[in-house]
C-alpha atoms as a PDB file:
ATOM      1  CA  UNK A   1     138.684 267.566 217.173  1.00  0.00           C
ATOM      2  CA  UNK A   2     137.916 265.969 219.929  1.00  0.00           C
ATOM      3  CA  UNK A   3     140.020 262.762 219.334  1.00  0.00           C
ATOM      4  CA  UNK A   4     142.955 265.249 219.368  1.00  0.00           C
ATOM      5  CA  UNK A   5     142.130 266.649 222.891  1.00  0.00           C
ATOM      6  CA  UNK A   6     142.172 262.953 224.295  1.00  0.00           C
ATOM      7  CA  UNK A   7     145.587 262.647 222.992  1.00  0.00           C
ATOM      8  CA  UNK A   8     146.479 265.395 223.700  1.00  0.00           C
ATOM      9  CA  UNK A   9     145.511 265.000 227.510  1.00  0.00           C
ATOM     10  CA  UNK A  10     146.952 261.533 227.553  1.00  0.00           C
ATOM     11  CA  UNK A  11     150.383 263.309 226.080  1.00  0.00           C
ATOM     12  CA  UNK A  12     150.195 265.353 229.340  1.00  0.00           C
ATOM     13  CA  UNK A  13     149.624 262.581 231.864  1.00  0.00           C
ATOM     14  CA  UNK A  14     152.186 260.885 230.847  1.00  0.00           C
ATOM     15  CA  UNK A  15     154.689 263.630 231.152  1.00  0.00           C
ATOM     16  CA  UNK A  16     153.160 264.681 234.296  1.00  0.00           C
ATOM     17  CA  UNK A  17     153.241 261.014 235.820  1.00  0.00           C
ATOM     18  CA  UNK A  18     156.709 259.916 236.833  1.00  0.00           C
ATOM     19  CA  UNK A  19     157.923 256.654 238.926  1.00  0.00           C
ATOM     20  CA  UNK A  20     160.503 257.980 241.510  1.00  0.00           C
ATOM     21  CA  UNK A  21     162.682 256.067 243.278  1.00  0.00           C
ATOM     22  CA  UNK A  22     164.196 256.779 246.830  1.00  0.00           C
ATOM     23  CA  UNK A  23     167.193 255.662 248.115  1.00  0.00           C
ATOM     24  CA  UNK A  24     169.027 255.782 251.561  1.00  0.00           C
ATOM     25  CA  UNK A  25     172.591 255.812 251.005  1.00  0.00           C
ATOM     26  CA  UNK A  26     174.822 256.440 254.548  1.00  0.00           C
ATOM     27  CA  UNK A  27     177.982 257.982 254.623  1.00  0.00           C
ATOM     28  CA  UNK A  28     180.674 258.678 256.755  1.00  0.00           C
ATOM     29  CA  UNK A  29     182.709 261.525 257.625  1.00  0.00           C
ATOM     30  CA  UNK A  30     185.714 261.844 260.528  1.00  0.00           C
ATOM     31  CA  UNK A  31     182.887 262.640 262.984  1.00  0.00           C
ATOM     32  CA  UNK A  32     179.704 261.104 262.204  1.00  0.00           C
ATOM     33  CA  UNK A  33     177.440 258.927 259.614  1.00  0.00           C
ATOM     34  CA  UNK A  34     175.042 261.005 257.396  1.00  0.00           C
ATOM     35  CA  UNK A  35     172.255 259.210 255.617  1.00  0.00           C
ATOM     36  CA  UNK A  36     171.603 260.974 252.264  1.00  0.00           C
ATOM     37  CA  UNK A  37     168.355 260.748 250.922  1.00  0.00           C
ATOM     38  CA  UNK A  38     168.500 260.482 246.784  1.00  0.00           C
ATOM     39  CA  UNK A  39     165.153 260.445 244.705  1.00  0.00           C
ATOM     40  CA  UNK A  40     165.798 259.623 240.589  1.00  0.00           C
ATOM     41  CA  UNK A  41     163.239 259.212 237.575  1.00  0.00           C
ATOM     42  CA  UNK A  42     162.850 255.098 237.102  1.00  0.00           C
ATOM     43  CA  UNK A  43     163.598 255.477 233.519  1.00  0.00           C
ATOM     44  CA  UNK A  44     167.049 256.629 234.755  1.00  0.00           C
ATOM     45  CA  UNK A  45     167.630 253.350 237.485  1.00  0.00           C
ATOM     46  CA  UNK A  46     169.811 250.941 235.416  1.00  0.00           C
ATOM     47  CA  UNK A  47     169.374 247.490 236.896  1.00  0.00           C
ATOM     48  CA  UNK A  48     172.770 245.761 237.880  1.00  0.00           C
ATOM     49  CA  UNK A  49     174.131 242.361 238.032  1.00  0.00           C
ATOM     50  CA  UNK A  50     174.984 240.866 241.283  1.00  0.00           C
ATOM     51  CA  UNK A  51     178.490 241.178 241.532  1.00  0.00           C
ATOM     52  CA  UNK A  52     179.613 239.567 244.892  1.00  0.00           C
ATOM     53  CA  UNK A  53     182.980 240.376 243.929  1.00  0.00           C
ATOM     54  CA  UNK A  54     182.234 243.941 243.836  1.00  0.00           C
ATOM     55  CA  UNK A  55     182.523 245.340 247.299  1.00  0.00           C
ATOM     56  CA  UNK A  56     180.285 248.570 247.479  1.00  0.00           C
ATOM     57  CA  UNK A  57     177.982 246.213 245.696  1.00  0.00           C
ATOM     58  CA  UNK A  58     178.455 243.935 248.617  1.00  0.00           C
ATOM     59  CA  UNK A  59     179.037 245.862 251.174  1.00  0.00           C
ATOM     60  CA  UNK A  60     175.771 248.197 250.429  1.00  0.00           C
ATOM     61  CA  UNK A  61     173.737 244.967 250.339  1.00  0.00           C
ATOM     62  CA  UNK A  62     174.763 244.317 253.780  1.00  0.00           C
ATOM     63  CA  UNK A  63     174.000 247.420 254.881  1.00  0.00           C
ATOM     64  CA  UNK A  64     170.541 248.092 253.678  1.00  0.00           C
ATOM     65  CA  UNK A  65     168.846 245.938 256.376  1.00  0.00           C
ATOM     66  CA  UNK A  66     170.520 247.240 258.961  1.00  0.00           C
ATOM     67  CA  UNK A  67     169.471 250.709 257.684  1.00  0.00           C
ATOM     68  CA  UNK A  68     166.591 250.479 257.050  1.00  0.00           C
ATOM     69  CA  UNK A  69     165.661 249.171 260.542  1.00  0.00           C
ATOM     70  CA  UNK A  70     167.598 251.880 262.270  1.00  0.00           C
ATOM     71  CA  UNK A  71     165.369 255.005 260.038  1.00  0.00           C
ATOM     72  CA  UNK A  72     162.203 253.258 259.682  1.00  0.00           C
ATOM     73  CA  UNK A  73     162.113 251.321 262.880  1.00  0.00           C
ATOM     74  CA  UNK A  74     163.847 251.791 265.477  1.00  0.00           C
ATOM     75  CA  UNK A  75     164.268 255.884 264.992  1.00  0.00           C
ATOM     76  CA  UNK A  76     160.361 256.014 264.897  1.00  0.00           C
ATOM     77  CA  UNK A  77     159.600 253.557 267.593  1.00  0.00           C
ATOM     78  CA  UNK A  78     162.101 256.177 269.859  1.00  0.00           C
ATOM     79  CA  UNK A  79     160.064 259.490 269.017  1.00  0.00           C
ATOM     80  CA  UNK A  80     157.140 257.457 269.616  1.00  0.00           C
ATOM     81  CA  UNK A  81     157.910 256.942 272.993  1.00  0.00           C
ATOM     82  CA  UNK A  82     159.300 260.136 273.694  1.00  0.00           C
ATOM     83  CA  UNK A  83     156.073 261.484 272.370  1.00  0.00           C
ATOM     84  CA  UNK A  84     154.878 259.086 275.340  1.00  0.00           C
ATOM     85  CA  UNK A  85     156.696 260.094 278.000  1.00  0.00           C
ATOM     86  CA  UNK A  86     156.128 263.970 277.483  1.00  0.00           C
ATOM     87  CA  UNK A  87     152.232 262.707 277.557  1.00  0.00           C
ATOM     88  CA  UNK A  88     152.422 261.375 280.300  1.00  0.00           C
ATOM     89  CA  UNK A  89     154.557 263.958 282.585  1.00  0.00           C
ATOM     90  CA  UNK A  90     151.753 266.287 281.237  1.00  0.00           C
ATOM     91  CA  UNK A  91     148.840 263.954 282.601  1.00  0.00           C
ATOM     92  CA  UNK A  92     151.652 263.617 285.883  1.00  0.00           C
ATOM     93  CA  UNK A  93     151.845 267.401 286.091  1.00  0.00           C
ATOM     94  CA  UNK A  94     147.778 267.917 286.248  1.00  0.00           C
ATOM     95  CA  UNK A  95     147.246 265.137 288.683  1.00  0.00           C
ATOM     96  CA  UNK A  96     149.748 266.811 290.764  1.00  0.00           C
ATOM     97  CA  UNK A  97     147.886 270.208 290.922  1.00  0.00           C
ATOM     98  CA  UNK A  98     144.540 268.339 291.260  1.00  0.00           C
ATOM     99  CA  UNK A  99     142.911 267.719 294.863  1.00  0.00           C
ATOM    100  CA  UNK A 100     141.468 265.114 293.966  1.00  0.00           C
ATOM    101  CA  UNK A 101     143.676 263.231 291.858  1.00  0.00           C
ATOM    102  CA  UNK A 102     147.019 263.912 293.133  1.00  0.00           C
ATOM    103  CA  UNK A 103     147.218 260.381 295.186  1.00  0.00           C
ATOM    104  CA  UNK A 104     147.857 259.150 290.925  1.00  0.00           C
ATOM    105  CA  UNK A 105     150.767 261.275 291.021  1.00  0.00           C
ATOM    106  CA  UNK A 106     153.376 257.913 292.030  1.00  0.00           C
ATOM    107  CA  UNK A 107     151.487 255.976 289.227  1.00  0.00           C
ATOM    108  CA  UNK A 108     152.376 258.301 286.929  1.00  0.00           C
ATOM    109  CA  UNK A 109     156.130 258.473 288.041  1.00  0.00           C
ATOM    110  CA  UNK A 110     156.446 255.093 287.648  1.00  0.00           C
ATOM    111  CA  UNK A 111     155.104 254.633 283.879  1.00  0.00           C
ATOM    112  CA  UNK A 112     157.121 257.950 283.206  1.00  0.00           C
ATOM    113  CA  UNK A 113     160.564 255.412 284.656  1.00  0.00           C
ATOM    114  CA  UNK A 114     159.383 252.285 282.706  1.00  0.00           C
ATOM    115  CA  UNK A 115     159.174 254.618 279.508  1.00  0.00           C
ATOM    116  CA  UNK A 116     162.483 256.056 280.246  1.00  0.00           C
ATOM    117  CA  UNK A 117     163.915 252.533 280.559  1.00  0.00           C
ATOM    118  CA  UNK A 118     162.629 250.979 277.628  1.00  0.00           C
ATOM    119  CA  UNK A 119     163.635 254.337 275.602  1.00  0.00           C
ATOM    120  CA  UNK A 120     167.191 254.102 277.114  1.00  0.00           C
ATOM    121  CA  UNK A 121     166.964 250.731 275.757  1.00  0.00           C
ATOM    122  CA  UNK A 122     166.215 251.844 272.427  1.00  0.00           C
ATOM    123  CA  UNK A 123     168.674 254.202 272.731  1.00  0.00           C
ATOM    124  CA  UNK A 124     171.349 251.581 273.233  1.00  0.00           C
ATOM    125  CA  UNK A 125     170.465 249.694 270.480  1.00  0.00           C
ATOM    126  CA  UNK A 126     170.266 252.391 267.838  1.00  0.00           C
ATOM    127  CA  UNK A 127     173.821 253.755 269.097  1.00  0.00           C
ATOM    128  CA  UNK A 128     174.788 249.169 268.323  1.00  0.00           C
ATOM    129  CA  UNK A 129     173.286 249.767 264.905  1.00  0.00           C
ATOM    130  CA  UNK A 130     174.993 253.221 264.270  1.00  0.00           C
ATOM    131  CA  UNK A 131     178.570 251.936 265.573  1.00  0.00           C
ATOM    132  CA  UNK A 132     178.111 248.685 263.368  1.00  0.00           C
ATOM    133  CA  UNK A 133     177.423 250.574 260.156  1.00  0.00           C
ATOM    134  CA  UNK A 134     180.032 253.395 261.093  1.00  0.00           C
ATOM    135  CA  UNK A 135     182.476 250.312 261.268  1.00  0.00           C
ATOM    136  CA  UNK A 136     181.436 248.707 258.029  1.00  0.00           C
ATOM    137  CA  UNK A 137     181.513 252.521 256.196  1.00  0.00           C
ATOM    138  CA  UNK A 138     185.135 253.220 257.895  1.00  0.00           C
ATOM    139  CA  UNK A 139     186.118 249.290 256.253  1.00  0.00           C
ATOM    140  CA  UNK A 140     184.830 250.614 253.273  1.00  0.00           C
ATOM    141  CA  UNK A 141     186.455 253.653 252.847  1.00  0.00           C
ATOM    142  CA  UNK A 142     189.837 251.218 253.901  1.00  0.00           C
ATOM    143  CA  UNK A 143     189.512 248.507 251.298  1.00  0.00           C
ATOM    144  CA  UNK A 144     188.822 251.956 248.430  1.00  0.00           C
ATOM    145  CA  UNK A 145     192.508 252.947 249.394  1.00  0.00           C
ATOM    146  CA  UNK A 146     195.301 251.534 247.982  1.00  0.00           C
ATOM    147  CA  UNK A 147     197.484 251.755 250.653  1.00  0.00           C
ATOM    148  CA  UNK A 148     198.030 248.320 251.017  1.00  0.00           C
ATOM    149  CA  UNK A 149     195.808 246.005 249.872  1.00  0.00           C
ATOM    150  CA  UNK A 150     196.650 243.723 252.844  1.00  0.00           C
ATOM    151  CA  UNK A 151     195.702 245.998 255.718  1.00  0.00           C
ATOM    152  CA  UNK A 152     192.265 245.422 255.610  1.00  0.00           C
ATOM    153  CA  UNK A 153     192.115 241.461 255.684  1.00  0.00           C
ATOM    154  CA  UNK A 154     190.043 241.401 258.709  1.00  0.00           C
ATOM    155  CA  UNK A 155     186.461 241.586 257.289  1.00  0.00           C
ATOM    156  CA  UNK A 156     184.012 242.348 259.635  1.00  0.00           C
ATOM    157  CA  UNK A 157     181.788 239.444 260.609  1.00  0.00           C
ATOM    158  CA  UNK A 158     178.834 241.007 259.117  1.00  0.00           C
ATOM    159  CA  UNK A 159     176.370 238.271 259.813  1.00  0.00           C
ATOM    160  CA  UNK A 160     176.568 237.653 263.220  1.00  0.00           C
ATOM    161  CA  UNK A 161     176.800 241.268 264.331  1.00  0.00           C
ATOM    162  CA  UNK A 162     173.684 241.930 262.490  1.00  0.00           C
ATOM    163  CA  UNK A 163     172.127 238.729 263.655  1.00  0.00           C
ATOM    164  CA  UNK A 164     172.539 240.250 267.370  1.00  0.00           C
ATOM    165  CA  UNK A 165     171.642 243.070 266.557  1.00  0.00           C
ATOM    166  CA  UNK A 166     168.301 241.833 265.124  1.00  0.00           C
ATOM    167  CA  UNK A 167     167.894 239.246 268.116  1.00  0.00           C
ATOM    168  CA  UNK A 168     168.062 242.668 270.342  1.00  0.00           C
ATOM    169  CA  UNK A 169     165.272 244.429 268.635  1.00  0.00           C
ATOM    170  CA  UNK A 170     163.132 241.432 268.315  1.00  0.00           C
ATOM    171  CA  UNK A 171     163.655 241.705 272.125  1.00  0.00           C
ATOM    172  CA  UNK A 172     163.137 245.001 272.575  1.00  0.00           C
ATOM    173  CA  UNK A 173     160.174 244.986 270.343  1.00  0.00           C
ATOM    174  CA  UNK A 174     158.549 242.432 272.256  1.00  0.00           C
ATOM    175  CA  UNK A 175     159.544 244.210 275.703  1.00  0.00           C
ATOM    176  CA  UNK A 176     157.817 247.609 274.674  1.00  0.00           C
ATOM    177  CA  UNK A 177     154.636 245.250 273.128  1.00  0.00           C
ATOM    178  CA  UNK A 178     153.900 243.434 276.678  1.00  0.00           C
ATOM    179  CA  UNK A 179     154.644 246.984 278.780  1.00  0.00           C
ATOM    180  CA  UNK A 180     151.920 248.682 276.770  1.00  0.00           C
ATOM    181  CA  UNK A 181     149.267 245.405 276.503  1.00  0.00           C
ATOM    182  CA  UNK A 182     149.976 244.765 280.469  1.00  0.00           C
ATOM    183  CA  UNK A 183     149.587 249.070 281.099  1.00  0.00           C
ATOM    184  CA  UNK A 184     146.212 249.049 278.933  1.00  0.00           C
ATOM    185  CA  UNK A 185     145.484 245.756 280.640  1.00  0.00           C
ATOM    186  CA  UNK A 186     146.047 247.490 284.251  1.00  0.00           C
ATOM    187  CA  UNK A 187     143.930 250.428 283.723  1.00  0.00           C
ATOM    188  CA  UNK A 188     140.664 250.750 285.236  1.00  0.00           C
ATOM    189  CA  UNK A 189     137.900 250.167 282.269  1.00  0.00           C
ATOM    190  CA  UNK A 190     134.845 252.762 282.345  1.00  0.00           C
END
């Protein structure tokens, strides 16, 4: 009896435990690019073979990089500091009705500017990233018509746009990094 209740218990973990696996998968439509979240069961994932002469193959494999950057670091790193500046105009707005504390009121002004910059920054560089893989989707969607076969012969140069586009964020990464370690270094210790 009881051998039957372990398997039966193992029957139902099994069923209840299930691999998932999420994918990211951008699209475009006249106006803008949608990224499309898709979760499927492992068991139904069929592994493919690297097909360079398949171009969504390719042309997905180009992309995913770049994507995944954009969602998981740059789009982050953005709320992050937005969630920063709203911070600080709230610490601004308390020095400024304080007596005693509303001298801090510039100092505050001025991190509130350097957030704004390096967030317009960001900005800039997310809006490269989007316009790169709204380029790449709209070349896509090109080379699937049959048209003419010969009106999309200008491939874009994939590597060296996303090559800038990574030399920009290592940039921009290490910008925000040595603003925050030289404001933390600034800041009177207790």
């Amino acid at each position: 009896m009881e051998r039957q209740m372990v398997n039966s218990d193992r029957q139902q973990l099994t069923s209840i435990t299930t691999w998932k696996v999420k994918t990211i998968h951008p699209t475009i439509t006249e106006t803008e690019i949608q990224f499309h979240d898709i979760t499927v069961d492992l068991q139904q994932v069929h592994l493919i073979k690297s097909d360079l002469n398949n171009y969504d193959y390719t042309n997905t494999r180009r992309l995913a990089p770049l994507v995944k950057t954009l969602l998981f670091e740059i789009n982050p790193k953005i709320a992050s500091l937005v969630e920063k500046k709203n911070q600080l105009h709230r610490l601004r707005n308390l020095a400024a009705s304080s007596e005693i504390f509303h001298s801090q009121t510039p100092l505050y002004d001025r991190a509130i500017n350097q957030v704004q910059l390096i967030i317009d920054q960001a900005e800039t560089l997310r809006q490269e990233c989007l316009k790169f893989i709204r380029e790449t989707l709209i070349e896509r969607e090109l080379v699937k018509s049959d048209i003419d076969t010969n009106l999309v012969d200008l491939p874009l140069d994939f590597a060296s746009q996303y090559q800038l586009i990574q030399e920009k964020y290592q940039l921009w990464k290490e910008e925000v990094q040595a603003y925050f370690e030289l404001k933390d270094s600034s800041l009177p210790k207790n």
